[in-house]
N, C-alpha and C. Protein backbone atom coordinates (compact mmCIF):
# COMPACT_ATOMS: atom_id res chain seq x y z
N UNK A 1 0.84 -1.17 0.00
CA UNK A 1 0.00 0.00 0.00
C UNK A 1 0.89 1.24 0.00
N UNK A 2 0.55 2.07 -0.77
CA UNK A 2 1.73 3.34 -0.68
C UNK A 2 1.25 3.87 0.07
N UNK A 3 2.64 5.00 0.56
CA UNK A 3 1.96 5.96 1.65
C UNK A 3 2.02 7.16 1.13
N UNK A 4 1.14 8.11 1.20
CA UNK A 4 0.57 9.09 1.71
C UNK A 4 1.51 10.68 1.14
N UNK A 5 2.24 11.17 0.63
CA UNK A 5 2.99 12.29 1.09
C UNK A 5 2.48 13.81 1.09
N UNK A 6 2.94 14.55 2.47
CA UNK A 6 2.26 15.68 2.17
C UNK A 6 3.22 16.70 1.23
N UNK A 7 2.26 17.96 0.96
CA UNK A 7 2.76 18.70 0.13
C UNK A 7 3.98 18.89 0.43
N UNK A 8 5.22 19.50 -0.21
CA UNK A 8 6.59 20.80 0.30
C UNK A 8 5.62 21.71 0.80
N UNK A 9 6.35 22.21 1.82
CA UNK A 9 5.93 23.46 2.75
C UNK A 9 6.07 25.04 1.89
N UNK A 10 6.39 24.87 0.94
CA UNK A 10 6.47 26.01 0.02
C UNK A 10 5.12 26.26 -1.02
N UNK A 11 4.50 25.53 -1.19
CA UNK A 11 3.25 25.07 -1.85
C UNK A 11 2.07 25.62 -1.02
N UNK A 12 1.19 26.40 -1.80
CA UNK A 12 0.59 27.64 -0.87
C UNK A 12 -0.74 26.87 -0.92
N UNK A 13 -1.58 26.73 -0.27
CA UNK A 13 -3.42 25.75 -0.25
C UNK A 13 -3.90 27.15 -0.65
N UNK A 14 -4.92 26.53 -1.92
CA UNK A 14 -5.93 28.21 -1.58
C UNK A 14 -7.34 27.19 -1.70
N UNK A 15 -7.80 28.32 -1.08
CA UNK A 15 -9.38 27.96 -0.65
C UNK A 15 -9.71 28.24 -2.03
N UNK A 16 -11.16 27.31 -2.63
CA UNK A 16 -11.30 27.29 -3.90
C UNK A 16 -12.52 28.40 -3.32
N UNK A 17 -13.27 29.56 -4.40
CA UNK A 17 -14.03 30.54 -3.88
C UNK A 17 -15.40 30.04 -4.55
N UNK A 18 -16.57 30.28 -3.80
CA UNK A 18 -17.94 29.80 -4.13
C UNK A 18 -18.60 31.17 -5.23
N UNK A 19 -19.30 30.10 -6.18
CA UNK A 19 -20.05 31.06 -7.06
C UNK A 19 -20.71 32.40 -6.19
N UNK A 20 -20.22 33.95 -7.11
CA UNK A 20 -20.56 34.60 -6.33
C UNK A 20 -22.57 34.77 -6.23
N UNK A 21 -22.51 35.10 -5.30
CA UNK A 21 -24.37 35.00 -4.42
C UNK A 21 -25.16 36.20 -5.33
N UNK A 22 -25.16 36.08 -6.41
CA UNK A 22 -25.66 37.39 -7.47
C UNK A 22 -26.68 36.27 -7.78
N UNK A 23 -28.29 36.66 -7.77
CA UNK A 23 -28.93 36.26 -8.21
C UNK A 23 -30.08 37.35 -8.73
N UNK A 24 -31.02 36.89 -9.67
CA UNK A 24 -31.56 37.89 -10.77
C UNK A 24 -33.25 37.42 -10.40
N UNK A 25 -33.75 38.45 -10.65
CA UNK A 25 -35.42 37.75 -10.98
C UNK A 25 -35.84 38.35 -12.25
N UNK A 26 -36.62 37.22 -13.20
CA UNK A 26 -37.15 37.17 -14.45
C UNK A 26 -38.54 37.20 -14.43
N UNK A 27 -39.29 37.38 -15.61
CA UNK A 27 -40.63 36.74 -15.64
C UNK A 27 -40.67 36.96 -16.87
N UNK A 28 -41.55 35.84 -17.48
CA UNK A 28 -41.76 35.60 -19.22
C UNK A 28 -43.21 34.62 -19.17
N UNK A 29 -43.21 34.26 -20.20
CA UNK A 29 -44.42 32.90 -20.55
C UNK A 29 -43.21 31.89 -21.16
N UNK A 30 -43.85 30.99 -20.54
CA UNK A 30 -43.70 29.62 -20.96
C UNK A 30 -43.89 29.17 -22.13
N UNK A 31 -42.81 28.95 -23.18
CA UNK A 31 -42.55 28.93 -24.04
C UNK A 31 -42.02 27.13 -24.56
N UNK A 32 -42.02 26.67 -23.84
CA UNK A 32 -41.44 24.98 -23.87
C UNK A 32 -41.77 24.37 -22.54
N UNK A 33 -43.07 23.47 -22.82
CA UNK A 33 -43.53 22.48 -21.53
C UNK A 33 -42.24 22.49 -20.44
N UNK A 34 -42.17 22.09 -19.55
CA UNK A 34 -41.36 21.19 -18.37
C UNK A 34 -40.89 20.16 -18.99
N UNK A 35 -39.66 19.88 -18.59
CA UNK A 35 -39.03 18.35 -18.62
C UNK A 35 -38.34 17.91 -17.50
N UNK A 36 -38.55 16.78 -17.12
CA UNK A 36 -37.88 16.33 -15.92
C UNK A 36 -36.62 15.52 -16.08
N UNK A 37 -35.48 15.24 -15.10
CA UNK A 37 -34.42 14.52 -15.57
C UNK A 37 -33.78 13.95 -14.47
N UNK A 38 -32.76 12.93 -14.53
CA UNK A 38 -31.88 12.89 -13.14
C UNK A 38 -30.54 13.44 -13.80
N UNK A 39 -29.83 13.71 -12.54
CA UNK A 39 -28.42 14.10 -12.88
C UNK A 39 -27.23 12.64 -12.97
N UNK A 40 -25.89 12.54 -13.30
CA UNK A 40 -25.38 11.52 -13.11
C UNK A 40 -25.61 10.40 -11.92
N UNK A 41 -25.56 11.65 -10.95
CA UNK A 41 -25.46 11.46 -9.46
C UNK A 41 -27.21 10.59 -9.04
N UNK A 42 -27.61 11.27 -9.62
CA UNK A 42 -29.09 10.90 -9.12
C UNK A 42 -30.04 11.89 -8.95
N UNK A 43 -29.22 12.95 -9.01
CA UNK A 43 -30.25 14.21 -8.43
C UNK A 43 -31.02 14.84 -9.37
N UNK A 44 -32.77 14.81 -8.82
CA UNK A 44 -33.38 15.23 -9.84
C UNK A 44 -33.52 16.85 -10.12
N UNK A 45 -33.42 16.88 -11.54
CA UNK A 45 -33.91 18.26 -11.74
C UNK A 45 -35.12 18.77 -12.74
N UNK A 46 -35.72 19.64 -13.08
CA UNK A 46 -36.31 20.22 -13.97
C UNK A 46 -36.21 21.30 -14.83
N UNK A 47 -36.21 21.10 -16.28
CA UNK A 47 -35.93 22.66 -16.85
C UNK A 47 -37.35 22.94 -17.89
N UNK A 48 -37.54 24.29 -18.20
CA UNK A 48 -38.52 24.28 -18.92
C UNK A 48 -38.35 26.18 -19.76
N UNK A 49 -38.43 26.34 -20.78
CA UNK A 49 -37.67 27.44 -21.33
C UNK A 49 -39.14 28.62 -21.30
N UNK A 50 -38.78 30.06 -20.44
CA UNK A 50 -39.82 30.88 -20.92
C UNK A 50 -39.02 32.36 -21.78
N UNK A 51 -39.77 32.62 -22.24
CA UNK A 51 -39.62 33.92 -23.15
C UNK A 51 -39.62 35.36 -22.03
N UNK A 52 -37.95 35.37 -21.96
CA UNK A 52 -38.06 36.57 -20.95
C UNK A 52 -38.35 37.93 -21.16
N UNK A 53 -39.10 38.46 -20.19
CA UNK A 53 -39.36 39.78 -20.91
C UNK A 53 -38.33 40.66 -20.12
N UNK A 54 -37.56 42.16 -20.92
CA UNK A 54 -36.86 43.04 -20.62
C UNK A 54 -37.24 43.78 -20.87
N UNK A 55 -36.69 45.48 -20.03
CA UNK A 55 -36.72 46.58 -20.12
C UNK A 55 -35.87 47.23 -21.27
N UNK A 56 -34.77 46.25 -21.31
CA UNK A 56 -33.44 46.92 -22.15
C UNK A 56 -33.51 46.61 -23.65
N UNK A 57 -34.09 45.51 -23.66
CA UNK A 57 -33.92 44.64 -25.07
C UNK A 57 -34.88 44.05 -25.35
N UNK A 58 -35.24 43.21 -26.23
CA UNK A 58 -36.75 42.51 -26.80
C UNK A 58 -36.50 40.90 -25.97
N UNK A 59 -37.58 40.61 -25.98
CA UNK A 59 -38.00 39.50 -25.16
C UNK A 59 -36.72 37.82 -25.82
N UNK A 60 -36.22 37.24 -25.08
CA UNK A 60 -35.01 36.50 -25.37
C UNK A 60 -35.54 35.09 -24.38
N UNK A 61 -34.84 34.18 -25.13
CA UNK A 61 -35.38 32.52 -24.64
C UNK A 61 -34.64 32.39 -23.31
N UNK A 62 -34.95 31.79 -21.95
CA UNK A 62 -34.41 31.82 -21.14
C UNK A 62 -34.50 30.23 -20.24
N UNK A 63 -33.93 29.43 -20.24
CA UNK A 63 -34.22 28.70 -19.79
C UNK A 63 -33.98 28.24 -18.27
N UNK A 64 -34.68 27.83 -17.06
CA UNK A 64 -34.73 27.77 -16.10
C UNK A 64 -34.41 26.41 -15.58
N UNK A 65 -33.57 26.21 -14.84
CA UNK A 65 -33.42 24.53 -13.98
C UNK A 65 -33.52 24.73 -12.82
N UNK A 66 -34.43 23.76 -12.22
CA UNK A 66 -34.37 23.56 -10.96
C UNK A 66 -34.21 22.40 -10.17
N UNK A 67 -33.56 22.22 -9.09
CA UNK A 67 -33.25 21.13 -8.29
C UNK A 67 -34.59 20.44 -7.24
N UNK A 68 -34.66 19.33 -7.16
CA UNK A 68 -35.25 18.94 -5.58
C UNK A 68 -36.69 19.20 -6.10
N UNK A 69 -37.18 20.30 -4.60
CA UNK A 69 -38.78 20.92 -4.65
C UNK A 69 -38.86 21.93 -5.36
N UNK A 70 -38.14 21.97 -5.63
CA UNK A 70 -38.04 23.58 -7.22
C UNK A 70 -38.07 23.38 -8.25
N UNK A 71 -37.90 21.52 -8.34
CA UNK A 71 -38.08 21.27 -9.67
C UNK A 71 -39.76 20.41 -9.80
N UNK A 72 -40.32 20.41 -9.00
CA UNK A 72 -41.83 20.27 -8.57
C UNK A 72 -42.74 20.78 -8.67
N UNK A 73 -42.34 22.35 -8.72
CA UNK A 73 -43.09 23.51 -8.57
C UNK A 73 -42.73 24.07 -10.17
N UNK A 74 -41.82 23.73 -10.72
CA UNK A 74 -41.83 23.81 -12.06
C UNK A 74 -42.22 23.24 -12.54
N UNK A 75 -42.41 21.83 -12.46
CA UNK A 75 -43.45 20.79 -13.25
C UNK A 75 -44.40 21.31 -13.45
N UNK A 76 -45.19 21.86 -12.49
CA UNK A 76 -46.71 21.90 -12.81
C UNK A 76 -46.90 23.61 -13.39
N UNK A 77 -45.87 23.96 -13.97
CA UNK A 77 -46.64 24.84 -15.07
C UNK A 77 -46.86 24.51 -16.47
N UNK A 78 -47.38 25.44 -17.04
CA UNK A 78 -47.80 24.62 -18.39
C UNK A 78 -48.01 25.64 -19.45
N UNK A 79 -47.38 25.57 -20.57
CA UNK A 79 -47.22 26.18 -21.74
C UNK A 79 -48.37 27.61 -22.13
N UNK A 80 -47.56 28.87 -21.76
CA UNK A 80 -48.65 29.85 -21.87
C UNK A 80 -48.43 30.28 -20.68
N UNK A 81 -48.08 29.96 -19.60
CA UNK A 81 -48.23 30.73 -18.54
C UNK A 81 -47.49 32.04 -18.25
N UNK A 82 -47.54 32.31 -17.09
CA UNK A 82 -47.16 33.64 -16.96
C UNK A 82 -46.13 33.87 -15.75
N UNK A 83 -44.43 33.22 -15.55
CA UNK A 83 -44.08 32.50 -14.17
C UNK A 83 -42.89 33.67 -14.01
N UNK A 84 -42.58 34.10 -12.90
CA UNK A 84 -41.30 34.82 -12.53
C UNK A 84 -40.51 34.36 -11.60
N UNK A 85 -39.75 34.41 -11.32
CA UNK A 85 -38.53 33.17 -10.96
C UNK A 85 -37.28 33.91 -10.53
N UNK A 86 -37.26 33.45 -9.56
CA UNK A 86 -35.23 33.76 -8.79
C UNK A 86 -34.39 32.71 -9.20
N UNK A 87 -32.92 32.88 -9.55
CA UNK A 87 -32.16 32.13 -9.58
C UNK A 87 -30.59 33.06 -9.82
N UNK A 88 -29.88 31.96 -10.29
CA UNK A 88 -28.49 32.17 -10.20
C UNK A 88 -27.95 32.23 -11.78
N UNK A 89 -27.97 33.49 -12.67
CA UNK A 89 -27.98 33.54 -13.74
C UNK A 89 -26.73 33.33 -14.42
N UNK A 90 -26.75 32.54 -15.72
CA UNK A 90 -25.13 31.97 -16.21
C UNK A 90 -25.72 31.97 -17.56
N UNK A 91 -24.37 31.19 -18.18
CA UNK A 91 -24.36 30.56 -19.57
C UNK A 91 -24.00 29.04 -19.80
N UNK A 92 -24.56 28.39 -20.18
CA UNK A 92 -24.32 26.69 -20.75
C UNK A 92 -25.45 26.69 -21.68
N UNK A 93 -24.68 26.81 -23.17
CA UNK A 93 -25.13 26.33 -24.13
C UNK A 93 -27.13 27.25 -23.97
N UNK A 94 -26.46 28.27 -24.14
CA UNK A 94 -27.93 29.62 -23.97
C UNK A 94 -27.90 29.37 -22.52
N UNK A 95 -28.49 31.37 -22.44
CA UNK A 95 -29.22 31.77 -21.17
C UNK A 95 -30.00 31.00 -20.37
N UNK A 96 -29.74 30.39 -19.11
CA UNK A 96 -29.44 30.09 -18.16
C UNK A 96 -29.64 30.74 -16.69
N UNK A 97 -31.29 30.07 -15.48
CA UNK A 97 -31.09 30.83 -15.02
C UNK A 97 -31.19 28.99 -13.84
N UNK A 98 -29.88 28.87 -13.61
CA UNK A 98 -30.02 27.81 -12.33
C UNK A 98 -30.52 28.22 -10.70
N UNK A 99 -30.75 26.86 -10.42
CA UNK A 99 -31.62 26.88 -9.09
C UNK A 99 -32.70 27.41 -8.80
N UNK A 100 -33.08 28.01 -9.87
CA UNK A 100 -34.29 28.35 -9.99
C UNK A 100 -35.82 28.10 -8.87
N UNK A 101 -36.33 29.15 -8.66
CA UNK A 101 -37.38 29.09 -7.37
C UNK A 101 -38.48 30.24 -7.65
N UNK A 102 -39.36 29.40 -8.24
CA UNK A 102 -41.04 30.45 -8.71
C UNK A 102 -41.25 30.89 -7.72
N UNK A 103 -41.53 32.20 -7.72
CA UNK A 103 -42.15 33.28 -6.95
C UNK A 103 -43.44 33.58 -7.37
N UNK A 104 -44.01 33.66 -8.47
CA UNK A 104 -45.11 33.26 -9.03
C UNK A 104 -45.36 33.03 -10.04
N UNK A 105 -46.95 32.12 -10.25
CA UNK A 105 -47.28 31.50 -11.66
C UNK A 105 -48.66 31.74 -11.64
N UNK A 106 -48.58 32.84 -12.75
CA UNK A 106 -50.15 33.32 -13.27
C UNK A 106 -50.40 32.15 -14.42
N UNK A 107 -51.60 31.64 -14.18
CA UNK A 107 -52.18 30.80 -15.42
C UNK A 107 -52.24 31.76 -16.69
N UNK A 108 -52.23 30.62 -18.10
CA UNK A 108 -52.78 31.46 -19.10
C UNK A 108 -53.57 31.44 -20.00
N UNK A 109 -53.23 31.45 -21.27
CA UNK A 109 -54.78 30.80 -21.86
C UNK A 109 -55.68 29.54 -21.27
């Protein structure tokens, strides 16, 4: 069994730093049903794409994932609606708003 060696004492540890805590709120219509999924790991999530609306620019596809009970509460909307949403805004392969957590969902047609 080999053993173990620690670093040279010249070799500096850095703390790796957590995504910074900037999160955004959206609201659009629902533009692409819900889909549900697991992750490698197991962990389930949900994404479902709405048409965000802006002040700055014309309305742009935005898609939302959510983990756990956030991805529950995204299930049950449904194409047309009217949902606004907190999360942790990025990029992977288009706009991107993870962890996502409805604040509210107006029905629509």
């Amino acid at each position: 069994m080999p053993i173990k060696q620690r670093p040279p004492a010249t070799t500096k540890r850095v703390k790796k730093k957590s995504k910074s805590g900037i999160t955004s709120t959206v609201s659009g219509v629902v533009i692409k049903a819900p889909e549900r999924g697991k992750t490698v790991k197991g962990k389930v999530y949900a994404t479902m794409t709405i048409d965000a609306e802006s002040e700055c620019r014309s309305a742009y596809p935005l898609r939302l994932v959510a983990f756990d009970i956030e991805a529950i509460e995204l299930m049950m909307c449904k194409h047309g609606d009217k949902v606004t949403a907190i999360g942790s805004y990025g990029w992977f392969n288009g706009y991107q708003l993870s962890g996502a957590r409805l604040i509210a969902n107006v029905g629509g047609q």
